[in-house]
C-alpha atoms as a PDB file:
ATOM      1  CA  UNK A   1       0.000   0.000   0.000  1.00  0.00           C
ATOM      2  CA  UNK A   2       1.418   3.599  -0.813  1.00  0.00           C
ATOM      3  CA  UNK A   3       1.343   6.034   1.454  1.00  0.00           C
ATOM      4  CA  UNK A   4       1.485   9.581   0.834  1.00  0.00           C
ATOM      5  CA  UNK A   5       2.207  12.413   2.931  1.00  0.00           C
ATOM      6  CA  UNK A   6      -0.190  14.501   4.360  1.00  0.00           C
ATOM      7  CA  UNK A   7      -0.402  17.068   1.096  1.00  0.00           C
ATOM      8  CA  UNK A   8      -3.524  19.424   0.566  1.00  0.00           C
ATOM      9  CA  UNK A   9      -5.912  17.923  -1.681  1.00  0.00           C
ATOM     10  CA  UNK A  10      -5.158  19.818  -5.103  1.00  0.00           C
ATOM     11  CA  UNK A  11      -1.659  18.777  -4.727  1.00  0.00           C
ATOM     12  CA  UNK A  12      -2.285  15.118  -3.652  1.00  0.00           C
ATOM     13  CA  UNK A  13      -4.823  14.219  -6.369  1.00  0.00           C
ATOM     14  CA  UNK A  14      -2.002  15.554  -9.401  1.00  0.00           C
ATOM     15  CA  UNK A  15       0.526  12.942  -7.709  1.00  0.00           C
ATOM     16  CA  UNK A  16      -2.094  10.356  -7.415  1.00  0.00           C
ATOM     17  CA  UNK A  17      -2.884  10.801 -11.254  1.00  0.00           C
ATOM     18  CA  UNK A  18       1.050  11.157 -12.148  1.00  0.00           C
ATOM     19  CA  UNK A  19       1.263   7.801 -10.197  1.00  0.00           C
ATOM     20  CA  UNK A  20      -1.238   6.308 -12.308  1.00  0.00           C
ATOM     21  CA  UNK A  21      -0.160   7.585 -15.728  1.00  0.00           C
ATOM     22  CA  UNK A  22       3.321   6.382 -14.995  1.00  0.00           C
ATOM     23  CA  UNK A  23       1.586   2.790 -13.942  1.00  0.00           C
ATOM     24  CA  UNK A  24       0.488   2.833 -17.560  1.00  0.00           C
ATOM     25  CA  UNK A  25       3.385   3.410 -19.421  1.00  0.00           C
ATOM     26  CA  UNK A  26       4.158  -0.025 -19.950  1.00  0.00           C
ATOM     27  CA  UNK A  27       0.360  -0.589 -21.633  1.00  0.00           C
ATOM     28  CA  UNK A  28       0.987   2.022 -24.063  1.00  0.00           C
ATOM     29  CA  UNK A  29       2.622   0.390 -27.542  1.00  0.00           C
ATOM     30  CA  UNK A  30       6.071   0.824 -28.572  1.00  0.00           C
ATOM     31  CA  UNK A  31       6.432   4.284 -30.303  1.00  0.00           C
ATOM     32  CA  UNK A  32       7.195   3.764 -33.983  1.00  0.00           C
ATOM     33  CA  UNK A  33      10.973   3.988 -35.060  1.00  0.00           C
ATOM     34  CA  UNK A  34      10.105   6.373 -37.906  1.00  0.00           C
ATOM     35  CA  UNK A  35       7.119   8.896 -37.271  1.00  0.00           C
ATOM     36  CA  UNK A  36       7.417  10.584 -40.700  1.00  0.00           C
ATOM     37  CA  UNK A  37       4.913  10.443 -44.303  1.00  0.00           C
ATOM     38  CA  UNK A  38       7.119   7.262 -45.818  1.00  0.00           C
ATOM     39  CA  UNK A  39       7.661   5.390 -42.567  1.00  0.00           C
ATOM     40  CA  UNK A  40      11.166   4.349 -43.607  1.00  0.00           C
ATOM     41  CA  UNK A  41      14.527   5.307 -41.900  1.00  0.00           C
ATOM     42  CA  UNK A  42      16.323   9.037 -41.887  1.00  0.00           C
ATOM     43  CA  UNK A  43      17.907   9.479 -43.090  1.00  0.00           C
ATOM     44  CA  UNK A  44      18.402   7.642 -46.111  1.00  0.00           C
ATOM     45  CA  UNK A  45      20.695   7.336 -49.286  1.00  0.00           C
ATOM     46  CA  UNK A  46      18.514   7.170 -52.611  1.00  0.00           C
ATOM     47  CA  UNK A  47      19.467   8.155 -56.269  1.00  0.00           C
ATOM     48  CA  UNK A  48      17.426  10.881 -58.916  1.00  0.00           C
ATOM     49  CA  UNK A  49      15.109   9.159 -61.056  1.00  0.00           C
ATOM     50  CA  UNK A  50      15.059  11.139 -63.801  1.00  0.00           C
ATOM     51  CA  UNK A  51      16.231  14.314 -65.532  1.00  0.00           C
ATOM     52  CA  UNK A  52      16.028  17.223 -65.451  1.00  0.00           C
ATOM     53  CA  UNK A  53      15.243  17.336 -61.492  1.00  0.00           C
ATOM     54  CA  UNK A  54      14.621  20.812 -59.700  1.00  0.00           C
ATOM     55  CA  UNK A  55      15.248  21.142 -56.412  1.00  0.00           C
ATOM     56  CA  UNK A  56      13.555  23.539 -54.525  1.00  0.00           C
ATOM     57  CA  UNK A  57      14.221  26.333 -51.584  1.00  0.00           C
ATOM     58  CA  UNK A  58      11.038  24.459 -49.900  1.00  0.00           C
ATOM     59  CA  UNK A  59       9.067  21.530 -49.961  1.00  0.00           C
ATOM     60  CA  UNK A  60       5.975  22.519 -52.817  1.00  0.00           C
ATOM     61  CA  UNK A  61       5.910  24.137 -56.352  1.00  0.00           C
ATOM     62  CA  UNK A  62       5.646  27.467 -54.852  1.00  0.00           C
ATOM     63  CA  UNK A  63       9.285  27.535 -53.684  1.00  0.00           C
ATOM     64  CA  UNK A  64      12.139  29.091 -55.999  1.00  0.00           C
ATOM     65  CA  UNK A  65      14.066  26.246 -57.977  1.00  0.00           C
ATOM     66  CA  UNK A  66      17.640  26.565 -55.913  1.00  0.00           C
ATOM     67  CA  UNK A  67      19.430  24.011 -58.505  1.00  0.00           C
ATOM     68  CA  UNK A  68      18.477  21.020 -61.125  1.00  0.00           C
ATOM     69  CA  UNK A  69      20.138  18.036 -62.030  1.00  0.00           C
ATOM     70  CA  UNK A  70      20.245  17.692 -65.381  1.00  0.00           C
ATOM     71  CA  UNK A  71      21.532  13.379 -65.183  1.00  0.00           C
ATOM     72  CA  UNK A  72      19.695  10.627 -63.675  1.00  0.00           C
ATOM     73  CA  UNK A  73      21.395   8.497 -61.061  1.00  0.00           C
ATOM     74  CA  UNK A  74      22.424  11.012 -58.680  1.00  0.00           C
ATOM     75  CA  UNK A  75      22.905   9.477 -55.251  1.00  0.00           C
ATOM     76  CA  UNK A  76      21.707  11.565 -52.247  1.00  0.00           C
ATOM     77  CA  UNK A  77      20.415  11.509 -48.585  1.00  0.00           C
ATOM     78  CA  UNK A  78      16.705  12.053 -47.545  1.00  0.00           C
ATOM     79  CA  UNK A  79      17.410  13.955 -44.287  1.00  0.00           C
ATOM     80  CA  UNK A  80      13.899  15.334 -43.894  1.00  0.00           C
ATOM     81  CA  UNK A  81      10.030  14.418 -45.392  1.00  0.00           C
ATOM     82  CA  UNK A  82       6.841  16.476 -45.322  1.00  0.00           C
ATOM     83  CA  UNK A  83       4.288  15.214 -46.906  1.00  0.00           C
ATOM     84  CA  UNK A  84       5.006  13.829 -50.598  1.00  0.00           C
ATOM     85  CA  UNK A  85       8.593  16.272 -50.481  1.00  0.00           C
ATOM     86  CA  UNK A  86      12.168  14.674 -49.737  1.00  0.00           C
ATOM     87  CA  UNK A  87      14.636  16.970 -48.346  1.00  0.00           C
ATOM     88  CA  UNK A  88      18.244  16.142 -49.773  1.00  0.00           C
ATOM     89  CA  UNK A  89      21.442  16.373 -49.504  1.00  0.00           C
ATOM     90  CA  UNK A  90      24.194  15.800 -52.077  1.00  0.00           C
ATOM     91  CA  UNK A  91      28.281  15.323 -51.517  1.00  0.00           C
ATOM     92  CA  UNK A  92      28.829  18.788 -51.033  1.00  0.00           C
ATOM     93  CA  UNK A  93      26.442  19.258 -47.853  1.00  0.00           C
ATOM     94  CA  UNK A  94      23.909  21.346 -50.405  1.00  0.00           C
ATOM     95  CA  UNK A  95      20.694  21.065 -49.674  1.00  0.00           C
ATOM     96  CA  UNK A  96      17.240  21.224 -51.075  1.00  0.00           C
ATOM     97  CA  UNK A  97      13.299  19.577 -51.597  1.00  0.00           C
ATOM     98  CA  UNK A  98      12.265  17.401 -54.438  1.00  0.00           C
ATOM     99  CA  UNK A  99       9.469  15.339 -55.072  1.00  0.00           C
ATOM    100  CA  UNK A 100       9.130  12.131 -53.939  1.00  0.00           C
ATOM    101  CA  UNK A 101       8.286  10.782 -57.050  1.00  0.00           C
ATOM    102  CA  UNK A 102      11.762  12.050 -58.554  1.00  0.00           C
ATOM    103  CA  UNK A 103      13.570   9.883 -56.489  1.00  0.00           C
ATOM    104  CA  UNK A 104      14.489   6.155 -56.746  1.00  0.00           C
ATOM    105  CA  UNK A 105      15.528   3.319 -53.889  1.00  0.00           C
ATOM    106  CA  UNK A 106      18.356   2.262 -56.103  1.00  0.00           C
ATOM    107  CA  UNK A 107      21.733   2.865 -54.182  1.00  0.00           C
ATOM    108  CA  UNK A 108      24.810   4.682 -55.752  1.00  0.00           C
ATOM    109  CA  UNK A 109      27.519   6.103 -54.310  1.00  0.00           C
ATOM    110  CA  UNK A 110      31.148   8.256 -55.081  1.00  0.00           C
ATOM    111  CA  UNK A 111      34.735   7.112 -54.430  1.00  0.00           C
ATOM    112  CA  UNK A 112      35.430   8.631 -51.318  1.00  0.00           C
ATOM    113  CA  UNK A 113      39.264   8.396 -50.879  1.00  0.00           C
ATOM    114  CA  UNK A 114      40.481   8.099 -46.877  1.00  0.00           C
ATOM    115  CA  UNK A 115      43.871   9.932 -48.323  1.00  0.00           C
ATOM    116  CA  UNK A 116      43.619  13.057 -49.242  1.00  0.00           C
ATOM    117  CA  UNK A 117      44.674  12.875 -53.602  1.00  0.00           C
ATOM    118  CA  UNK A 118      44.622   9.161 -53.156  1.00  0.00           C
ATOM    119  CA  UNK A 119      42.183   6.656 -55.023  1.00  0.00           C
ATOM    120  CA  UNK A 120      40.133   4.012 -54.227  1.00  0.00           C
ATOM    121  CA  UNK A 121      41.296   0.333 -54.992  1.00  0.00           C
ATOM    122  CA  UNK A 122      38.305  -2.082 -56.276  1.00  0.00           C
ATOM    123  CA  UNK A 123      39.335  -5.352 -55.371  1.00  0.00           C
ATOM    124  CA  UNK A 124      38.430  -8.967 -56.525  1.00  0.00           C
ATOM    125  CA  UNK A 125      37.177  -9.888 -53.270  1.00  0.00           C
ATOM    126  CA  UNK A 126      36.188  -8.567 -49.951  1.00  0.00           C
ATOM    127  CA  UNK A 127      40.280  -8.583 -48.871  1.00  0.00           C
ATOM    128  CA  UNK A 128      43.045  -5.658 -48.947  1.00  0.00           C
ATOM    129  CA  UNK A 129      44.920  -8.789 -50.347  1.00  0.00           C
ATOM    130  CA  UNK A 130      42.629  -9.318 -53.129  1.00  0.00           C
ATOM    131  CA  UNK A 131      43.971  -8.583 -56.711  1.00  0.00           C
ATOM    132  CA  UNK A 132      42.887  -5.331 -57.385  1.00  0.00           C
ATOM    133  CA  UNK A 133      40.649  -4.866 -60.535  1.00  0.00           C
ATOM    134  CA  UNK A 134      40.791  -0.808 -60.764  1.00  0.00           C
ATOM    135  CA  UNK A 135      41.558   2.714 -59.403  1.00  0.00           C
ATOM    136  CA  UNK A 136      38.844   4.737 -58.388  1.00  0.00           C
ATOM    137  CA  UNK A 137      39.535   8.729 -58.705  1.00  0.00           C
ATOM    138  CA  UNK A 138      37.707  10.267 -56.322  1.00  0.00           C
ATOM    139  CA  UNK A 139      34.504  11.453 -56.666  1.00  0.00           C
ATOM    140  CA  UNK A 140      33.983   8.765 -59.772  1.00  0.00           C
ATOM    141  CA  UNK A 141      30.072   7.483 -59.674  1.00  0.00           C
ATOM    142  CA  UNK A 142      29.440   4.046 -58.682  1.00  0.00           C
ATOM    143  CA  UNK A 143      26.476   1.887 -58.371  1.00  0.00           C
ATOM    144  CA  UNK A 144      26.275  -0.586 -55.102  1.00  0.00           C
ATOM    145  CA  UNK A 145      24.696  -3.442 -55.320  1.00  0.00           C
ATOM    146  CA  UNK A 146      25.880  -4.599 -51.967  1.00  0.00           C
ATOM    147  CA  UNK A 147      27.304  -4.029 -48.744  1.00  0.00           C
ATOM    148  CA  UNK A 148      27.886  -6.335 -45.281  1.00  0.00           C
ATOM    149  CA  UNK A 149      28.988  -3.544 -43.185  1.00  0.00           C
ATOM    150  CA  UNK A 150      33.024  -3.658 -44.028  1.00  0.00           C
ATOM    151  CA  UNK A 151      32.811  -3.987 -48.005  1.00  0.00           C
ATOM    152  CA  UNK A 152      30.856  -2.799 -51.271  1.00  0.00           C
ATOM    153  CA  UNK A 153      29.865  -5.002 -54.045  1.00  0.00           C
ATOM    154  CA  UNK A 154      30.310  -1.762 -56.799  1.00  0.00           C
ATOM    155  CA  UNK A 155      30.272  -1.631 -60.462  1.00  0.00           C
ATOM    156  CA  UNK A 156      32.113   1.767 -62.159  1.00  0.00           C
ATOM    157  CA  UNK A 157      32.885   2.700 -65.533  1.00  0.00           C
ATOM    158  CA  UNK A 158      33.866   5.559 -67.864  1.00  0.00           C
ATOM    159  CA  UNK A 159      31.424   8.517 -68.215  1.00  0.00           C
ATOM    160  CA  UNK A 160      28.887   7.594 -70.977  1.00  0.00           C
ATOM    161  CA  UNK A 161      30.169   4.085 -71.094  1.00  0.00           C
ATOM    162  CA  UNK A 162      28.823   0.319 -70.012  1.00  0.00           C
ATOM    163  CA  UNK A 163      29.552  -0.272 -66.411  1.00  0.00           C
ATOM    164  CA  UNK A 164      33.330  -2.108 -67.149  1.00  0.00           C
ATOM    165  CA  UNK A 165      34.521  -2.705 -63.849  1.00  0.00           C
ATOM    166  CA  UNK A 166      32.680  -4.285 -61.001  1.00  0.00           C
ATOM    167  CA  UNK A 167      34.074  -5.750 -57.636  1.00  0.00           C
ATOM    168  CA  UNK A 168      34.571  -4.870 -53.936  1.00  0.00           C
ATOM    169  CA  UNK A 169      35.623  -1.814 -52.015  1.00  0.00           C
ATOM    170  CA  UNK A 170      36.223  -0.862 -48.280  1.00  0.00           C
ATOM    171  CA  UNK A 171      32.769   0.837 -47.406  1.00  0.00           C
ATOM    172  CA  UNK A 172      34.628   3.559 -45.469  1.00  0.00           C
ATOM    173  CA  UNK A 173      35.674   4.687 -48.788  1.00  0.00           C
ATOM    174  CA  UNK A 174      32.359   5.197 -50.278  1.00  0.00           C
ATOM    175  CA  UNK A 175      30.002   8.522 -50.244  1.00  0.00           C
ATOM    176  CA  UNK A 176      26.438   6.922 -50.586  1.00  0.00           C
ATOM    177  CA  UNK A 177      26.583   4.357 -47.527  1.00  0.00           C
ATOM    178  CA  UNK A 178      26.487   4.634 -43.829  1.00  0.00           C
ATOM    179  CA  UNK A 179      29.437   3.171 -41.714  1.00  0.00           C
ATOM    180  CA  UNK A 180      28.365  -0.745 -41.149  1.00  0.00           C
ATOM    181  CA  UNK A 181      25.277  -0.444 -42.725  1.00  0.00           C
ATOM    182  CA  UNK A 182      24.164  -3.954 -44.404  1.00  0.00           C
ATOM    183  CA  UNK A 183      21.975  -4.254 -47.216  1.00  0.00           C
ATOM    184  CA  UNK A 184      21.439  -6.410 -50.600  1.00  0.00           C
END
């Protein structure tokens, strides 16, 4: 049995209801990990769907056009949603609203040297000891198919050409993923 201190009545009713409301806490059901319009995690890495893409001051048609993109494939992050309008965020920490509709789940990414001038070695397999296939500059466009929290599964090419080179890089080196994030 609790019992409470001789308090005037006002104040001993407001504990007696904070006692109960705290009683039910543990009724109430788990709080949703992401309260926002898509229900899926921020943020978020996605790529532009198509071309040209404006991105807005604001989230709605009404807002100024800050930038476009004028190629498809652009990977950025969703940091923010209202209603049908992603905010983004490219490489360079710019930021801006698009559509949803503009955007696409697929996952891309940029060579993201750890060196400053250095490159990015695409390896055969998921090793530092595996052959190495290619060089990545950095900031060269790369699509992920693939990641297990310390490597990439990426595919890169030439501007304009077939995607010639495919194999593995150390995540930590890629713009487009977050560190030990898993996906397939």
């Amino acid at each position: 049995m609790l019992f409470l201190p001789a308090l005037p009545g006002r104040i001993r009713a407001l504990v007696l209801i904070l006692l109960a409301l705290c009683a039910a806490l543990p009724a109430l059901p788990p709080v949703l990990a992401q309260d926002n319009p898509s229900g899926l995690a921020l943020p978020r890495f996605v790529t532009t769907r198509s071309h040209p893409i404006n991105v807005r001051v604001g989230p709605g048609t009404r807002y100024e056009i800050a930038w476009n993109y004028t190629v498809s494939g652009v990977p950025v992050e969703i940091i923010q949603e209202f209603d049908t309008w992603r905010k983004i965020r490219d490489m360079d920490g710019d930021e801006g609203w698009v559509h949803q509709s503009l955007l696409s789940g697929s996952r891309a990414g940029y060579a993201a040297p750890l060196l400053a001038n250095g490159e990015v070695l695409m390896h055969a397999g998921k090793s530092d000891d595996a052959a190495t296939r290619a060089r990545l500059a950095a900031g060269v466009r790369v699509n992920i198919s693939e990641c297990d929290g310390a490597w990439c599964n990426i595919a890169a090419g030439q501007p304009g050409e077939r995607q010639a080179y495919s194999g593995w890089v150390r995540q930590e080196e890629l713009w487009g993923v977050y560190p030990n994030e898993e996906f397939d």
